[in-house]
Structure formats: structure tokens, C-alpha cells
PDB file of N, CA and C in Angstrom:
ATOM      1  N   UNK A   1      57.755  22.224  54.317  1.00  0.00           N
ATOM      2  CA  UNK A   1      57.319  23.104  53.251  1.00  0.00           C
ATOM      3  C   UNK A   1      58.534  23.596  52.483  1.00  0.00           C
ATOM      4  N   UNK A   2      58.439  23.801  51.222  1.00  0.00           N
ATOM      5  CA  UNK A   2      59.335  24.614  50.370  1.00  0.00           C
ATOM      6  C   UNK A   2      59.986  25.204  50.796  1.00  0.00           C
ATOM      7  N   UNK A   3      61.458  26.062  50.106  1.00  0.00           N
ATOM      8  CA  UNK A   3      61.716  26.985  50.982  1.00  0.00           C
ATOM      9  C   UNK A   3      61.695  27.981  49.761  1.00  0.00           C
ATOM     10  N   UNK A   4      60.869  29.687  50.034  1.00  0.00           N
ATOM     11  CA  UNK A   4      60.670  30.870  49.368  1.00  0.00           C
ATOM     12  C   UNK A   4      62.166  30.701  48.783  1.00  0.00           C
ATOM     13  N   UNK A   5      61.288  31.574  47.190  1.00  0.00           N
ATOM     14  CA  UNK A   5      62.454  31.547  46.511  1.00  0.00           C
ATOM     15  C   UNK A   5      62.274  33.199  46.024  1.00  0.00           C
ATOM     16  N   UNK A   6      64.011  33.581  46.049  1.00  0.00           N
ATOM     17  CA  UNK A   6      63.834  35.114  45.421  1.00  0.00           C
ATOM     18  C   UNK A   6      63.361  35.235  44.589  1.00  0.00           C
ATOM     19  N   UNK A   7      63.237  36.351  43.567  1.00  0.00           N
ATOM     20  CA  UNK A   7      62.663  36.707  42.631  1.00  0.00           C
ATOM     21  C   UNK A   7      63.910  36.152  41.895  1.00  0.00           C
ATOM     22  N   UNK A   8      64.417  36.496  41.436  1.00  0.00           N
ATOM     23  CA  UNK A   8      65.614  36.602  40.497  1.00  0.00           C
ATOM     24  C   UNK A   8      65.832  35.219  40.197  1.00  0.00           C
ATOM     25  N   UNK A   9      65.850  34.211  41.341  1.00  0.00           N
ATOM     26  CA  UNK A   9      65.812  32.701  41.365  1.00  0.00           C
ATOM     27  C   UNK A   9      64.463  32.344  40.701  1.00  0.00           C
ATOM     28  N   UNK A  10      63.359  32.591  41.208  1.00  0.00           N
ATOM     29  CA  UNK A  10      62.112  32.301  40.391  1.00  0.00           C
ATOM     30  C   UNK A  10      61.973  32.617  38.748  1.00  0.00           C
ATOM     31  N   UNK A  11      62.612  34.129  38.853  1.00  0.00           N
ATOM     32  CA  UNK A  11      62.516  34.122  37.029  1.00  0.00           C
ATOM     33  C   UNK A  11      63.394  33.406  36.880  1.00  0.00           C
ATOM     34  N   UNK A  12      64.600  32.959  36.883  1.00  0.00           N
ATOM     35  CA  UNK A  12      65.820  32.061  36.233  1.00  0.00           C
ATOM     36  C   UNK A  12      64.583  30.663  36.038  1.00  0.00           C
ATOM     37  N   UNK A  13      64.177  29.814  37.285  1.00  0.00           N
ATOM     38  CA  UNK A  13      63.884  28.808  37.172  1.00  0.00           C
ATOM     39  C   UNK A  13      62.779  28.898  35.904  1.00  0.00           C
ATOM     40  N   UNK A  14      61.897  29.911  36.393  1.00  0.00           N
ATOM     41  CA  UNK A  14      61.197  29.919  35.133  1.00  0.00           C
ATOM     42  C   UNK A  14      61.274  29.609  33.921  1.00  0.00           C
ATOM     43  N   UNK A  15      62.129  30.933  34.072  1.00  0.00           N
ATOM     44  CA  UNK A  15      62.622  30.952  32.209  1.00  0.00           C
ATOM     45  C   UNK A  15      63.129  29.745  31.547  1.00  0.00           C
ATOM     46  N   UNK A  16      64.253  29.015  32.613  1.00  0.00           N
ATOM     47  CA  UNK A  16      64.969  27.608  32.325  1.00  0.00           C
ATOM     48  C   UNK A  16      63.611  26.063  32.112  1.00  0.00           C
ATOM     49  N   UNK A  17      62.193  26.208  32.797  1.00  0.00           N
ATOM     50  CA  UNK A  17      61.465  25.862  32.316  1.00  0.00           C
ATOM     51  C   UNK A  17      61.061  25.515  30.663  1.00  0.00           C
ATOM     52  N   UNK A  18      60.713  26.913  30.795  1.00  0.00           N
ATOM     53  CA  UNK A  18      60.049  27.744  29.569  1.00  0.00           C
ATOM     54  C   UNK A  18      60.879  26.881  28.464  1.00  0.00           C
ATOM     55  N   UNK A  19      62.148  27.549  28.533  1.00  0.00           N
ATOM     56  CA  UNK A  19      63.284  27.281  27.515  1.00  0.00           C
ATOM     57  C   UNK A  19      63.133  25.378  27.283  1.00  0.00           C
ATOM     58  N   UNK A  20      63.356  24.939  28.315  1.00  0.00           N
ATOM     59  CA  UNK A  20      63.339  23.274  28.358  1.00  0.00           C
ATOM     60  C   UNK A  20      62.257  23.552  27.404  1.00  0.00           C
ATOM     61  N   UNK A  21      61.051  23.324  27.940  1.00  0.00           N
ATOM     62  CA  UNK A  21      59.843  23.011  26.964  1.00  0.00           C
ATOM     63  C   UNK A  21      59.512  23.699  25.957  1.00  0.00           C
ATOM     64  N   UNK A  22      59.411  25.064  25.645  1.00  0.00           N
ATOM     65  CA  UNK A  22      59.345  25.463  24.208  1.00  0.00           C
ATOM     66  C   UNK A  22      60.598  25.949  23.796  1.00  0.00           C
ATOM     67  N   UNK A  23      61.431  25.765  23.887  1.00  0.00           N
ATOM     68  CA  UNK A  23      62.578  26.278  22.825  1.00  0.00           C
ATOM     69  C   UNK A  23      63.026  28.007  23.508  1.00  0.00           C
ATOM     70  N   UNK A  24      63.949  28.480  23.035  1.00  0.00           N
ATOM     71  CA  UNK A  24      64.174  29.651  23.342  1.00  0.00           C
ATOM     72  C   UNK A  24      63.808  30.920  22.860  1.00  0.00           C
ATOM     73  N   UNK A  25      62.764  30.143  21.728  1.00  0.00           N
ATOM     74  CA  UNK A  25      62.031  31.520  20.764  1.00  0.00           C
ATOM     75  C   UNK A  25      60.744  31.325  21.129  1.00  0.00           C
ATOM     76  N   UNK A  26      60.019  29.839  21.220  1.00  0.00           N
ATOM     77  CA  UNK A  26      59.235  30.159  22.300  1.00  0.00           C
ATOM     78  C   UNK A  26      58.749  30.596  22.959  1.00  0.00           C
ATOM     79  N   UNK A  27      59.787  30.756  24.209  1.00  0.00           N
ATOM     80  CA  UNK A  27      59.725  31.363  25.302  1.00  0.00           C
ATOM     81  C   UNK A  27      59.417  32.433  25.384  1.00  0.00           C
ATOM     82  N   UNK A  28      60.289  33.099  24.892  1.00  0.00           N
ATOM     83  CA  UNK A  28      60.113  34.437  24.629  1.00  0.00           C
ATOM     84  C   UNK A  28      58.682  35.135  24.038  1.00  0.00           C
ATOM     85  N   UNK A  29      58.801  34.206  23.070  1.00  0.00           N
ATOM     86  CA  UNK A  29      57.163  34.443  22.372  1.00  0.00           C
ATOM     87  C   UNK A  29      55.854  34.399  23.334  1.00  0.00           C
ATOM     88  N   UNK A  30      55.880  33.398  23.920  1.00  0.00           N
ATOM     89  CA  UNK A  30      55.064  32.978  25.120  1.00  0.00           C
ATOM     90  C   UNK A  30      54.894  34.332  26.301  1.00  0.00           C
ATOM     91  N   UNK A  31      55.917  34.437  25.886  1.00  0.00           N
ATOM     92  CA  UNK A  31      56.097  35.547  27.735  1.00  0.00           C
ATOM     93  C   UNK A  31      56.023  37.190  26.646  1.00  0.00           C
ATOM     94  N   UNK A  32      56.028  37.366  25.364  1.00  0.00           N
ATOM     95  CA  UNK A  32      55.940  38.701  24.649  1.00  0.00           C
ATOM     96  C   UNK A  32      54.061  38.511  25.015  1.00  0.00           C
ATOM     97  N   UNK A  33      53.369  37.686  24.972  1.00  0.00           N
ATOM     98  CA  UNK A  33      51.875  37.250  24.932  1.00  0.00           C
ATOM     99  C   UNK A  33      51.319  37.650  25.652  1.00  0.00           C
ATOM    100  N   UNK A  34      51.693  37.262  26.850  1.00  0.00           N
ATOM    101  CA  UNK A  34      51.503  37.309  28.235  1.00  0.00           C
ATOM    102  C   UNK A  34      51.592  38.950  28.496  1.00  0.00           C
ATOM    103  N   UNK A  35      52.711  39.456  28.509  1.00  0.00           N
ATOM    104  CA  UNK A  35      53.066  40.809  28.604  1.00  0.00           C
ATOM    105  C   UNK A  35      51.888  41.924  27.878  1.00  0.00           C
ATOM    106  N   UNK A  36      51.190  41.058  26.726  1.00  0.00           N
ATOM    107  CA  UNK A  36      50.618  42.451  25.997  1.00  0.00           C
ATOM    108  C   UNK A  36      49.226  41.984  26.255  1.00  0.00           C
ATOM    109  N   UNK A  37      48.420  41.015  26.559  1.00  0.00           N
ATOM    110  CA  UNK A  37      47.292  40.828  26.695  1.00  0.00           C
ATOM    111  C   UNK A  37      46.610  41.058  28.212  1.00  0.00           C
ATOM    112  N   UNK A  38      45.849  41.310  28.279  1.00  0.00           N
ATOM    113  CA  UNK A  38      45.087  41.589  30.147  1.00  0.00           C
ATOM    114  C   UNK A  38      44.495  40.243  30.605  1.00  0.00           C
ATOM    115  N   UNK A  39      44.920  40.138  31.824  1.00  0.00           N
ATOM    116  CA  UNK A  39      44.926  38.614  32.239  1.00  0.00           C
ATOM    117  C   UNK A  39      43.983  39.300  33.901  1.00  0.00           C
ATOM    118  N   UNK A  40      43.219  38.223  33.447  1.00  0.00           N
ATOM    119  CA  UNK A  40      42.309  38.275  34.924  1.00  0.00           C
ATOM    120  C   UNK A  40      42.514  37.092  35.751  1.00  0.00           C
ATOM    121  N   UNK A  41      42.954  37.068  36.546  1.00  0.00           N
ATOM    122  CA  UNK A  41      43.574  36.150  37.685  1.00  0.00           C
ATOM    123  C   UNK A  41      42.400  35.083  38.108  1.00  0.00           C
ATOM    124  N   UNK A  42      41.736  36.260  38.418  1.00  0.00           N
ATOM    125  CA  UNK A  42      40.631  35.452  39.604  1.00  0.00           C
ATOM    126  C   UNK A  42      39.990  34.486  38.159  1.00  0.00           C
ATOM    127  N   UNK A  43      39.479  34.981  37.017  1.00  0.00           N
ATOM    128  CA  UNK A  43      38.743  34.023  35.798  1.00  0.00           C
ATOM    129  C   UNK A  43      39.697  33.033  35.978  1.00  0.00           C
ATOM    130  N   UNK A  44      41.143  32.715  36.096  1.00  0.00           N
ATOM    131  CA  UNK A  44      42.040  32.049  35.514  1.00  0.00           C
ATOM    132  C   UNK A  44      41.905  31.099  36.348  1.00  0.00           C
ATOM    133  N   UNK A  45      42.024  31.831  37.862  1.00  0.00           N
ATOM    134  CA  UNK A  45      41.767  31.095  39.257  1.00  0.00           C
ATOM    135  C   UNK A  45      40.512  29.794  39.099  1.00  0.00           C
ATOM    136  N   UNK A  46      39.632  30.748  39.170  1.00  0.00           N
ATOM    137  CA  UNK A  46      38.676  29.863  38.945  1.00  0.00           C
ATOM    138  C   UNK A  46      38.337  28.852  38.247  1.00  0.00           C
ATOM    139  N   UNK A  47      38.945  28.746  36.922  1.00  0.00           N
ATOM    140  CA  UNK A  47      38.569  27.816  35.489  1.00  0.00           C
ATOM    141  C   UNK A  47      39.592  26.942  36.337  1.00  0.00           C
ATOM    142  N   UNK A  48      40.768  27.343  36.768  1.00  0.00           N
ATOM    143  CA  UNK A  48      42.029  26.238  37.035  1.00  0.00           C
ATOM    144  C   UNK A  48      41.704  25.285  37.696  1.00  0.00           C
ATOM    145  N   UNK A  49      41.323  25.867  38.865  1.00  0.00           N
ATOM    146  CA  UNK A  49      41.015  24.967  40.432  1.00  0.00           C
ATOM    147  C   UNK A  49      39.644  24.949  40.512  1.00  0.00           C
ATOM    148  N   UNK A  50      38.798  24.917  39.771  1.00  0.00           N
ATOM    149  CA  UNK A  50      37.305  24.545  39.652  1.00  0.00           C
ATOM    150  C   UNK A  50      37.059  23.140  39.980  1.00  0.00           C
ATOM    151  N   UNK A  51      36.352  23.073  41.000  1.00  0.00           N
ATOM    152  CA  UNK A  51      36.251  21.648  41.945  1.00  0.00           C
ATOM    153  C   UNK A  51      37.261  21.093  42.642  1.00  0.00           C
ATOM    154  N   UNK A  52      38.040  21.578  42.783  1.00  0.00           N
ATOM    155  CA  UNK A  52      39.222  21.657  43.794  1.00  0.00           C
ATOM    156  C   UNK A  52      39.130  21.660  44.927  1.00  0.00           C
ATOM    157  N   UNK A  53      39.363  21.038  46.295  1.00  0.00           N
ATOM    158  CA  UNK A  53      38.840  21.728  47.627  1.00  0.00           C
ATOM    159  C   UNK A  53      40.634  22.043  48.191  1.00  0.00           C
ATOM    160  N   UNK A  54      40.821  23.188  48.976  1.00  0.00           N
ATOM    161  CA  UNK A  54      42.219  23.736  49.187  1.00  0.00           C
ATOM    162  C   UNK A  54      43.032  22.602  49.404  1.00  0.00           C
ATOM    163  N   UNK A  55      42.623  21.018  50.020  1.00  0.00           N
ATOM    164  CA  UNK A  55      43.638  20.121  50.405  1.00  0.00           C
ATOM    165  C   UNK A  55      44.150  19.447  49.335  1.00  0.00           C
ATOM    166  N   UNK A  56      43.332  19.479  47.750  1.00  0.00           N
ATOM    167  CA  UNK A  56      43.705  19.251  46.902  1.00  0.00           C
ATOM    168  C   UNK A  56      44.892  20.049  46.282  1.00  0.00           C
ATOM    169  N   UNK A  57      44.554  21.649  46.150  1.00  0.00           N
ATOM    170  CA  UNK A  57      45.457  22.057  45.805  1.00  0.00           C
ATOM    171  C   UNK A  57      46.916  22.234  46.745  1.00  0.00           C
ATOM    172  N   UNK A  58      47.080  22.457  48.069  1.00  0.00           N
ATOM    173  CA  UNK A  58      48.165  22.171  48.709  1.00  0.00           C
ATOM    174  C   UNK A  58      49.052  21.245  48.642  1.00  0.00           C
ATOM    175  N   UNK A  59      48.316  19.565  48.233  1.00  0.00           N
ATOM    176  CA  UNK A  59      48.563  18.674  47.979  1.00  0.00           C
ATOM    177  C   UNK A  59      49.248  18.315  46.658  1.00  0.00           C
ATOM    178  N   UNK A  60      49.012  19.237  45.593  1.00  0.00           N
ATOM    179  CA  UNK A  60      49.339  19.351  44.341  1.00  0.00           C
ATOM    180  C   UNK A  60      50.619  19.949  44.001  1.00  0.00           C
ATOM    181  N   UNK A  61      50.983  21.390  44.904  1.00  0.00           N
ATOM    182  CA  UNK A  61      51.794  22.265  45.207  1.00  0.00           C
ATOM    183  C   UNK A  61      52.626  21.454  45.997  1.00  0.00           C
ATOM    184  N   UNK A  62      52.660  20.582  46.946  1.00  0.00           N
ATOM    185  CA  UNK A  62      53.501  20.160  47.577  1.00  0.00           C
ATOM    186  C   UNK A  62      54.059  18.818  46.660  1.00  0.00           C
ATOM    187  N   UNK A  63      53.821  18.348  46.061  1.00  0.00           N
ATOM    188  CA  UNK A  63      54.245  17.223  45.476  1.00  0.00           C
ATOM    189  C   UNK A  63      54.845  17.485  43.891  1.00  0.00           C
ATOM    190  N   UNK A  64      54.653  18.932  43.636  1.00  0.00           N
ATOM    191  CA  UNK A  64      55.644  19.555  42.922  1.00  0.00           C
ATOM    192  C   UNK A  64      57.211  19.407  42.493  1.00  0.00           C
ATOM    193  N   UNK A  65      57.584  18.844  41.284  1.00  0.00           N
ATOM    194  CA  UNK A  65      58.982  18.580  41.717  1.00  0.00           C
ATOM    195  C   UNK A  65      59.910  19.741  40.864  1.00  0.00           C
ATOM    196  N   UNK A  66      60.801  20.139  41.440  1.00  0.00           N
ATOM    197  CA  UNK A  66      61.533  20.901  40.994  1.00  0.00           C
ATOM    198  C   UNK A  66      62.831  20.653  40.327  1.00  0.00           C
ATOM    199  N   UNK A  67      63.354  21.392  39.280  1.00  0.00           N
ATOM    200  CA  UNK A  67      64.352  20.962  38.704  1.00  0.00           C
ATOM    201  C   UNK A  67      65.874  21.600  39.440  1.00  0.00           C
TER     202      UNK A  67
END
């Protein structure tokens, strides 16, 4: 399994994501969005992994590649 990543490491990787794929104004823009709108998890949960059974998603998460 993975190995936990700090916080500080998780936002870096993030952000270095973010930045790769939308640009650095983007990003920002993306994550100003996020910050001001109300986000319901479980709706999000659900629409995401809808028909999913958990070995799918473990399976998905594990084959994850990281930069």
C-alpha cells in the first residue's frame, strides 16, 4: 500500500498537479471555486463511484500513478 502523505506534501503535490494541467491561473481559479461554493461530499461520492463495488475502487486507487 501507499505510503501516507503529510499534508504539506499533499498540497505541494496537488497544487504541482493543478499547475501541470491548468496553468497557474487556473489553478488558482479552480481552487478560488472550490473555496467559495458548498460542496456536498456524500452527492459527489455518490455520482463518482455510482456502480462501483469497493474492489473496484481500491483497485483504481491502487493503480494510481504518482508524479
Amino acid at each position: 500500500m501507499a505510503e501516507a502523505l503529510t499534508d504539506d506534501l499533499l498540497r505541494a503535490r496537488g497544487m504541482g498537479i493543478l499547475e501541470a494541467n491548468l496553468g497557474p491561473v487556473e489553478a488558482l481559479r479552480f481552487l478560488a471555486l472550490l473555496s467559495h461554493e458548498p460542496f456536498d461530499y456524500q452527492s459527489w461520492r455518490d455520482k463518482h463511484f455510482q456502480g462501483m463495488s469497493l474492489e473496484e475502487i481500491l483497485g483504481r486507487a491502487a493503480n494510481t500513478t504518482r508524479p
